[in-house]
C-alpha atoms as a PDB file:
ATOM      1  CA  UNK A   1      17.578 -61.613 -39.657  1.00  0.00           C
ATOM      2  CA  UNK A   2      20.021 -63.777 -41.948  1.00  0.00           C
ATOM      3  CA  UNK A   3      18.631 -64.857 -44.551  1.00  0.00           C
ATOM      4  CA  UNK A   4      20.339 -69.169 -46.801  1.00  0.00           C
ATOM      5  CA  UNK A   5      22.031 -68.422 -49.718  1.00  0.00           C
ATOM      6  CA  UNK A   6      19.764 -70.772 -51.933  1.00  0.00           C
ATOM      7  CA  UNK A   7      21.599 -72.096 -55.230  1.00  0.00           C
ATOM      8  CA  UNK A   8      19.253 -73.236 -57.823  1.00  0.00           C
ATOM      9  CA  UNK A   9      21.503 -75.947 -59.209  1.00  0.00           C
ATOM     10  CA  UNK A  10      23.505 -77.815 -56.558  1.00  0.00           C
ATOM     11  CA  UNK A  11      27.096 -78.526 -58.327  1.00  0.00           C
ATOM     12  CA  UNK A  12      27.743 -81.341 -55.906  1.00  0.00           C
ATOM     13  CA  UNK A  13      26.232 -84.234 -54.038  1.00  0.00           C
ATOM     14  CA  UNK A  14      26.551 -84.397 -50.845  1.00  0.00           C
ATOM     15  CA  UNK A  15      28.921 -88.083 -51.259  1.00  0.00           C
ATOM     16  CA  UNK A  16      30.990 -86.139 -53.093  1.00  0.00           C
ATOM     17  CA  UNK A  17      31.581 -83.385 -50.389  1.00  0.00           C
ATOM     18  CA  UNK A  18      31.976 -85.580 -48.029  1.00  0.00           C
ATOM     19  CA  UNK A  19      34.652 -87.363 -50.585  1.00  0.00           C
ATOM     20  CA  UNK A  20      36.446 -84.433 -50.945  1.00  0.00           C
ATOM     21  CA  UNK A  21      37.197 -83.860 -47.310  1.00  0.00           C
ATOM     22  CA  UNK A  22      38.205 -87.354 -46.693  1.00  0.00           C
ATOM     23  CA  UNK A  23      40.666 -86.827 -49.186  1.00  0.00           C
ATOM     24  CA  UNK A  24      41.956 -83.831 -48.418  1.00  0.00           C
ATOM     25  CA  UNK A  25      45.366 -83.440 -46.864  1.00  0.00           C
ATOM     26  CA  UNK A  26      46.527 -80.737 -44.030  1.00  0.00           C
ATOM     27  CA  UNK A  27      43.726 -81.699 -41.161  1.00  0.00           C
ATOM     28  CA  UNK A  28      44.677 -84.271 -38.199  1.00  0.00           C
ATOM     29  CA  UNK A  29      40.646 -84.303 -37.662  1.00  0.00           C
ATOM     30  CA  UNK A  30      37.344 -83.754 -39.376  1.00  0.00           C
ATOM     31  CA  UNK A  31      34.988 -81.418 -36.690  1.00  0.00           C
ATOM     32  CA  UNK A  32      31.229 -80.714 -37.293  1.00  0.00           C
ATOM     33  CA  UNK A  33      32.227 -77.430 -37.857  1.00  0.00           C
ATOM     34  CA  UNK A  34      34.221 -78.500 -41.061  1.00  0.00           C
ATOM     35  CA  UNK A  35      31.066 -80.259 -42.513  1.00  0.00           C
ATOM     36  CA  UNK A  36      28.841 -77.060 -41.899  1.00  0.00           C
ATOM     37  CA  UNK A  37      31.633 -75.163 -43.821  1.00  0.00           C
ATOM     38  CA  UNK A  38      31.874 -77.394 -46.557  1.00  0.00           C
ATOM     39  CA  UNK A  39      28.083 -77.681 -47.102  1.00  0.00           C
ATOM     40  CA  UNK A  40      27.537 -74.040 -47.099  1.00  0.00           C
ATOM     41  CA  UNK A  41      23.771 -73.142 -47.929  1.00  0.00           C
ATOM     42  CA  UNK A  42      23.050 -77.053 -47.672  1.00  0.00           C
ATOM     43  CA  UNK A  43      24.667 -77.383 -44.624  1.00  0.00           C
ATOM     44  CA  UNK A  44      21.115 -77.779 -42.970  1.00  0.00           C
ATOM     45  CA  UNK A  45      19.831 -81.068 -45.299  1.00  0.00           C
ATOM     46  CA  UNK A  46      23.564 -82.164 -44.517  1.00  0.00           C
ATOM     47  CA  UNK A  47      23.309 -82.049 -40.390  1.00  0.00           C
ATOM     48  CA  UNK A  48      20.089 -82.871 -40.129  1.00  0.00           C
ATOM     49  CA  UNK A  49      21.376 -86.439 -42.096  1.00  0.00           C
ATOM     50  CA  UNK A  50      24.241 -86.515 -40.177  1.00  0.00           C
ATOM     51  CA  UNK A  51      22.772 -86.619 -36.306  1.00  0.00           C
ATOM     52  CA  UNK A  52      19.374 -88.311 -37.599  1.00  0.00           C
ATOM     53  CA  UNK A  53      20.958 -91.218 -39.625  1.00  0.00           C
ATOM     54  CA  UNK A  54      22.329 -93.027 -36.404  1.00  0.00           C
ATOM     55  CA  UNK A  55      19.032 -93.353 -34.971  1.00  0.00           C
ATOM     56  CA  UNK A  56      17.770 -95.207 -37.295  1.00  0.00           C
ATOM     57  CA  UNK A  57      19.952 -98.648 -36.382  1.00  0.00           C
ATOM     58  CA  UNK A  58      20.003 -99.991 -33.109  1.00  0.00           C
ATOM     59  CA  UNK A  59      21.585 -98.030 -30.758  1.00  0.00           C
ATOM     60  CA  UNK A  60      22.517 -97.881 -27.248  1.00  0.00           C
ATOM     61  CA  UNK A  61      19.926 -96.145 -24.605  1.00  0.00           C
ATOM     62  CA  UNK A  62      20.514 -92.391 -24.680  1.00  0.00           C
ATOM     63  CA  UNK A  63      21.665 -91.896 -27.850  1.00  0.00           C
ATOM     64  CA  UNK A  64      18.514 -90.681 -29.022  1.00  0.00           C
ATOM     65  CA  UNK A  65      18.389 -87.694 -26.498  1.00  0.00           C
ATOM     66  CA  UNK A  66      22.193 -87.205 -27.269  1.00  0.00           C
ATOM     67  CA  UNK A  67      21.941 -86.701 -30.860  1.00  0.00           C
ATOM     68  CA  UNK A  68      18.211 -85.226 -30.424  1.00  0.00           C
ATOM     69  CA  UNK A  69      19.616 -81.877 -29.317  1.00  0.00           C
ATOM     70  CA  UNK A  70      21.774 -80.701 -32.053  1.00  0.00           C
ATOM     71  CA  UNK A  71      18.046 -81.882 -34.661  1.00  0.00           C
ATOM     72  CA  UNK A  72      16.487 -79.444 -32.007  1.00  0.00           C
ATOM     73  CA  UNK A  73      18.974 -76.697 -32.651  1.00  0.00           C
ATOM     74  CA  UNK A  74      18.801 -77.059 -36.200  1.00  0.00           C
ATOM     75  CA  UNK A  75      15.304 -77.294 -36.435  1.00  0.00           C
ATOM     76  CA  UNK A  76      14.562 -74.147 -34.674  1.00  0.00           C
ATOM     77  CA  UNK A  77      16.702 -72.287 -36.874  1.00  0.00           C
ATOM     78  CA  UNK A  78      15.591 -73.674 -40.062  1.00  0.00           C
ATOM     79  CA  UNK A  79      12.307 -72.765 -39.066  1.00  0.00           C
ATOM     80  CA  UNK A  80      13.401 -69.392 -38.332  1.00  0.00           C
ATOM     81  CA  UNK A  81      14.681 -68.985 -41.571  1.00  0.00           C
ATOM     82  CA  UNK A  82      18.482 -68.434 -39.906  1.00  0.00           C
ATOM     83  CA  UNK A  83      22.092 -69.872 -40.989  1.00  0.00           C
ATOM     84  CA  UNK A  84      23.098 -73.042 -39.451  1.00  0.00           C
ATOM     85  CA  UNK A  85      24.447 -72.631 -36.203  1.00  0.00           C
ATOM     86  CA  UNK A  86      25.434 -75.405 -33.503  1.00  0.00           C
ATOM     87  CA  UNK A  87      27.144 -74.256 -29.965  1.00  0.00           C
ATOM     88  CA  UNK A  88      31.075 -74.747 -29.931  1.00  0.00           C
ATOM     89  CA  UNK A  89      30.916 -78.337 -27.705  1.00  0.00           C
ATOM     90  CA  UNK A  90      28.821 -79.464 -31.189  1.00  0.00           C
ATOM     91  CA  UNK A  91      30.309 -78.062 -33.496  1.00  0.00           C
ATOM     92  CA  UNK A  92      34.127 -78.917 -32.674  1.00  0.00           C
ATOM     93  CA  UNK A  93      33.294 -82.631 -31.871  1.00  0.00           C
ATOM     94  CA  UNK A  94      35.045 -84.245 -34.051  1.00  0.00           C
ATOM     95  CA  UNK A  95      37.019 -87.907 -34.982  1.00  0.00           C
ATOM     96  CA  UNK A  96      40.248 -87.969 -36.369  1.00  0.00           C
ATOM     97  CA  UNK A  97      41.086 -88.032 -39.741  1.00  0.00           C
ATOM     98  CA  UNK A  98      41.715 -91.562 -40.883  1.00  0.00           C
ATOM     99  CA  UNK A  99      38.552 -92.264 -38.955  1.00  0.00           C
ATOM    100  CA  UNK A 100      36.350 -89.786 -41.024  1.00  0.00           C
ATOM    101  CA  UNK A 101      37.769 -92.038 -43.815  1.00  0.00           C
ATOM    102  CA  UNK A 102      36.543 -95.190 -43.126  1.00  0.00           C
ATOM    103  CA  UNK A 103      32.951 -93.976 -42.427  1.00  0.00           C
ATOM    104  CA  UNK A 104      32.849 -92.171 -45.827  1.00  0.00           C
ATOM    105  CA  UNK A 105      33.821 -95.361 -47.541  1.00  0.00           C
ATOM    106  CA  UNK A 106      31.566 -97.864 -45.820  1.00  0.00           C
ATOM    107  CA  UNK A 107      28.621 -95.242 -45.906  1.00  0.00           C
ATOM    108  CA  UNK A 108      29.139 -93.734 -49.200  1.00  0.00           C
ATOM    109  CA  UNK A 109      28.294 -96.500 -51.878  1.00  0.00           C
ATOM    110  CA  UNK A 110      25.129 -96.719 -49.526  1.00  0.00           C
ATOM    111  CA  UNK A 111      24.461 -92.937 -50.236  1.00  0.00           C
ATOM    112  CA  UNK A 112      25.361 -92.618 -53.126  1.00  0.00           C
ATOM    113  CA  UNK A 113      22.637 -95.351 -54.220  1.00  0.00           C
ATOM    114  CA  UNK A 114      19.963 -93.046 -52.601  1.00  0.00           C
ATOM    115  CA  UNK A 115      21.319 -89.984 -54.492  1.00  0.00           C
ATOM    116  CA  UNK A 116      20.570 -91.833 -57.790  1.00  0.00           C
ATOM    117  CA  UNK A 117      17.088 -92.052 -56.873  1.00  0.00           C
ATOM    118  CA  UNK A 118      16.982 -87.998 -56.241  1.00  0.00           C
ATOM    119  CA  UNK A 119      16.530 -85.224 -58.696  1.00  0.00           C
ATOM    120  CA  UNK A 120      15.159 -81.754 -58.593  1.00  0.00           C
ATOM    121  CA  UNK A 121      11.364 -81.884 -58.644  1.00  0.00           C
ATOM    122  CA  UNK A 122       8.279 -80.848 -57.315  1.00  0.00           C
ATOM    123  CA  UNK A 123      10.306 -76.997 -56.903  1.00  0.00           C
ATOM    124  CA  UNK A 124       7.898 -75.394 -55.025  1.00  0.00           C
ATOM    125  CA  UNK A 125       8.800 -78.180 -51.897  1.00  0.00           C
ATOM    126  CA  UNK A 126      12.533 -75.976 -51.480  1.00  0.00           C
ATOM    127  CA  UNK A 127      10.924 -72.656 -51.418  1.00  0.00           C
ATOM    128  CA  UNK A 128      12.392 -70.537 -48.569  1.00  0.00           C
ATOM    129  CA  UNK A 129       8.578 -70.314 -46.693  1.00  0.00           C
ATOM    130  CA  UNK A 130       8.162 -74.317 -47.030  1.00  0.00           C
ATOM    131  CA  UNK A 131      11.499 -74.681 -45.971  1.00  0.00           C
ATOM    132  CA  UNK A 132      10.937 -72.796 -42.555  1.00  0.00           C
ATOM    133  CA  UNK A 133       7.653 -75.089 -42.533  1.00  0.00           C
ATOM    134  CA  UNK A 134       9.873 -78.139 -42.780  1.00  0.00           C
ATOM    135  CA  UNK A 135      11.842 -76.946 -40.057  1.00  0.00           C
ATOM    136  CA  UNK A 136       9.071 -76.688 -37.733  1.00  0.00           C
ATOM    137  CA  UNK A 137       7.730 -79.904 -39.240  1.00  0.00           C
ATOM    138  CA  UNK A 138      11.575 -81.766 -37.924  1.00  0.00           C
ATOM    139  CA  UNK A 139      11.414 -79.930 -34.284  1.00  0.00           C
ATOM    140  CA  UNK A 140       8.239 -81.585 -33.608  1.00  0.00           C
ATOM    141  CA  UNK A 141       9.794 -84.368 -34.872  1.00  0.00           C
ATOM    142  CA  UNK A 142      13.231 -84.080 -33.219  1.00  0.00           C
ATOM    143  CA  UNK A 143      11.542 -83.533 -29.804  1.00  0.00           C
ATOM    144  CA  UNK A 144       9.318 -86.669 -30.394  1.00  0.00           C
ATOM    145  CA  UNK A 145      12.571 -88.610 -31.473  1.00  0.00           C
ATOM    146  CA  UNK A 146      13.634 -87.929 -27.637  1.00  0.00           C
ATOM    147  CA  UNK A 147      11.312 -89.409 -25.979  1.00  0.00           C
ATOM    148  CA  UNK A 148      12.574 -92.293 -24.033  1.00  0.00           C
ATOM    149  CA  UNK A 149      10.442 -94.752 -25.478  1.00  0.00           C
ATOM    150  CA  UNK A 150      11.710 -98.220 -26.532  1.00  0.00           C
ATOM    151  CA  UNK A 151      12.860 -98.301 -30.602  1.00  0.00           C
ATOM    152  CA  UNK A 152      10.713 -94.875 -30.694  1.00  0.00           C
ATOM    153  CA  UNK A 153      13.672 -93.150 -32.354  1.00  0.00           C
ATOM    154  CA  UNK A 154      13.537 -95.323 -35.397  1.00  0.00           C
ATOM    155  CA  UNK A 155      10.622 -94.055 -37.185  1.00  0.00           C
ATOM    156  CA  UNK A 156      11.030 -90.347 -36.613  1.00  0.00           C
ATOM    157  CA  UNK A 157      15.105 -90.583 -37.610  1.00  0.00           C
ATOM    158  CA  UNK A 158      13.962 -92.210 -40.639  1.00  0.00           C
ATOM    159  CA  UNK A 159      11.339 -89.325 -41.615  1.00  0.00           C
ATOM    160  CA  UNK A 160      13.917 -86.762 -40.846  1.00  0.00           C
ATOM    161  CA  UNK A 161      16.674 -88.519 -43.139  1.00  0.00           C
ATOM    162  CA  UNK A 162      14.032 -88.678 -46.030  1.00  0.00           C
ATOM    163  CA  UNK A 163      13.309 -84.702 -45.949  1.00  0.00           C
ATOM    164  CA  UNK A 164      16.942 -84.265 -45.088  1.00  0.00           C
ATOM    165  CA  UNK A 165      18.058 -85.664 -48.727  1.00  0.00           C
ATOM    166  CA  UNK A 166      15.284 -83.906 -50.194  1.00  0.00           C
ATOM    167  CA  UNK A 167      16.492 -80.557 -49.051  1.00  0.00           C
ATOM    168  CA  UNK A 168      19.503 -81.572 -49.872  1.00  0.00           C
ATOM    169  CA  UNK A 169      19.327 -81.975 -53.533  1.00  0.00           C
ATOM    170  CA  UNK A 170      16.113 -80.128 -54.174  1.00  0.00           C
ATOM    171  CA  UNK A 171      13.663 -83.070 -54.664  1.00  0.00           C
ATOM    172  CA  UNK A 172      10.367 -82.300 -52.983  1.00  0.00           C
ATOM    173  CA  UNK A 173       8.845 -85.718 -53.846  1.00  0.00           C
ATOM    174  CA  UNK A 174      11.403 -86.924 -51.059  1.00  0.00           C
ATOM    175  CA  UNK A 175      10.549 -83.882 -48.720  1.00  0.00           C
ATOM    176  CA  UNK A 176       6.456 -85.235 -49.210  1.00  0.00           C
ATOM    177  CA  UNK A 177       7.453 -88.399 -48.245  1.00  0.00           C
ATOM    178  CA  UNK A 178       9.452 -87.408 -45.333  1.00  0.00           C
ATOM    179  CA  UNK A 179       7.049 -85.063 -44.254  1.00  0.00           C
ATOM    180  CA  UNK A 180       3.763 -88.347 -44.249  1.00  0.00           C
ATOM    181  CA  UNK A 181       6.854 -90.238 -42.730  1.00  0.00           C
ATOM    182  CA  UNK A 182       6.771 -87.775 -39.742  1.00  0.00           C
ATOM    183  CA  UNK A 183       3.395 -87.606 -39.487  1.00  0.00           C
ATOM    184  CA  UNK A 184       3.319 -91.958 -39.218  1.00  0.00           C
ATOM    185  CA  UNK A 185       5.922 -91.817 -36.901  1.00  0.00           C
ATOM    186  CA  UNK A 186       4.935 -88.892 -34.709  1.00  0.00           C
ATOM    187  CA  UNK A 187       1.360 -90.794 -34.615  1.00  0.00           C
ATOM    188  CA  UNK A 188       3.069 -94.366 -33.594  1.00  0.00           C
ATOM    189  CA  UNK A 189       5.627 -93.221 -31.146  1.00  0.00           C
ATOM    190  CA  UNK A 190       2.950 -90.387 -29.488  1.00  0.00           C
ATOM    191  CA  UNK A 191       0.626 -93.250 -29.087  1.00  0.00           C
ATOM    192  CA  UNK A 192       2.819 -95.601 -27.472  1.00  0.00           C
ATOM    193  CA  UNK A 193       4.150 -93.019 -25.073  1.00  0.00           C
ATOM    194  CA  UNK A 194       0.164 -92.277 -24.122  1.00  0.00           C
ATOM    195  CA  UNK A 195      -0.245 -96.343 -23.890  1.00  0.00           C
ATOM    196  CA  UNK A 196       3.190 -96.642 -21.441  1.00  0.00           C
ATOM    197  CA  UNK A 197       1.728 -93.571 -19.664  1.00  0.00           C
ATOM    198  CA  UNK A 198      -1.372 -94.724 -19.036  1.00  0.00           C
ATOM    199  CA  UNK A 199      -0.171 -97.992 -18.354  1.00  0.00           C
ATOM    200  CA  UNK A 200       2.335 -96.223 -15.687  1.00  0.00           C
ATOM    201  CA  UNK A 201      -0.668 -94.291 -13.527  1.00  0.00           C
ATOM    202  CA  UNK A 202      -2.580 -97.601 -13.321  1.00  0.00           C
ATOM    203  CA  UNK A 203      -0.216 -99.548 -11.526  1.00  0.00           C
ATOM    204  CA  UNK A 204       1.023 -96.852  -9.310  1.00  0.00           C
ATOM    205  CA  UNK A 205      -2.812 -96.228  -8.672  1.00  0.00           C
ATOM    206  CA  UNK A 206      -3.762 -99.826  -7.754  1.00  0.00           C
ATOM    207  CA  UNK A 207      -0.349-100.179  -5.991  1.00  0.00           C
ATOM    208  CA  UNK A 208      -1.967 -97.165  -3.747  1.00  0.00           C
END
């Protein structure tokens, strides 16, 4: 089984990647497939960020279960401990080029003010075991964010974009937090699908 190519010392934050490509000259459009190239063995902390972060504004109905999927595929294979790997109708979506632009400068100065706050701590939170942990940790997760519960994607896109920038630049005090986060927001959202549930079977069975 494949095994991530783990680098010790990121050279690069992820705003500057994603810099970089926006800049670059020679592509019409900017596909998934691109950004898991570009990230290379962070290309997991990356994609997870990329399909959770949406959630976590308002957002039309569905979008949750739309963007859910690929977090499901990613998830699983984290947890498995294999590369990142989306199917070809993910992974050559894309947005043309000037387009890519615009969202790296209006979301940039945003992440780049989160990156400050990172640094490489807490080491043993990036190990290749905790890291298939944290993988089954954001399926649970992922799968909860799905459920079509009112503003139930919020919390759980949240947790996922917290241990998302922690794997991505190797700060576990992030990863801890996103990890509690998941555990809050698995908690809230599980109990209010029980509560609408519930709710559900008691007027269908006084209705009878």
């Amino acid at each position: 089984m494949a095994r991530i190519p783990r680098e010790q010392t990121p050279k690069k934050r992820f705003s500057q990647i994603l810099q970089e490509l926006a800049d670059g000259a020679g592509k019409d459009r900017i596909s998934v497939g691109d950004l898991v190239q570009a990230m290379q063995d962070r290309a997991f902390g990356a994609l997870l960020l990329v399909f959770a972060f949406p959630n976590i504004l308002p957002s039309p109905p569905g979008l949750a279960a739309v963007l859910g999927l690929p977090l499901v595929y990613l998830s699983t294979q984290m947890m498995l401990g294999q590369l990142p790997w989306l199917p070809k109708f993910i992974a050559n979506r894309s947005m043309t080029h000037q387009n890519f632009v615009t969202v790296v400068e209006k979301g940039t100065p945003w992440l780049s003010r989160a990156e400050r706050l990172l640094q490489q701590r807490v080491g043993f939170m990036t190990s290749a075991p905790v890291e298939r942990f944290l993988g089954l940790v954001c399926l649970i997760i992922a799968v909860v964010l799905m459920l079509p519960i009112p503003f139930g994607n919020m919390l759980p896109s949240l947790a996922i974009c917290l241990i998302a920038l922690g794997v991505l630049e190797r700060d576990g005090v992030w990863i801890i937090a996103g990890v509690l986060g998941g555990v809050i927001a698995v908690t809230v959202v599980g109990g209010i699908g029980y509560a609408l549930v519930k709710s559900a079977l008691f007027v269908i069975y006084n209705a009878l």
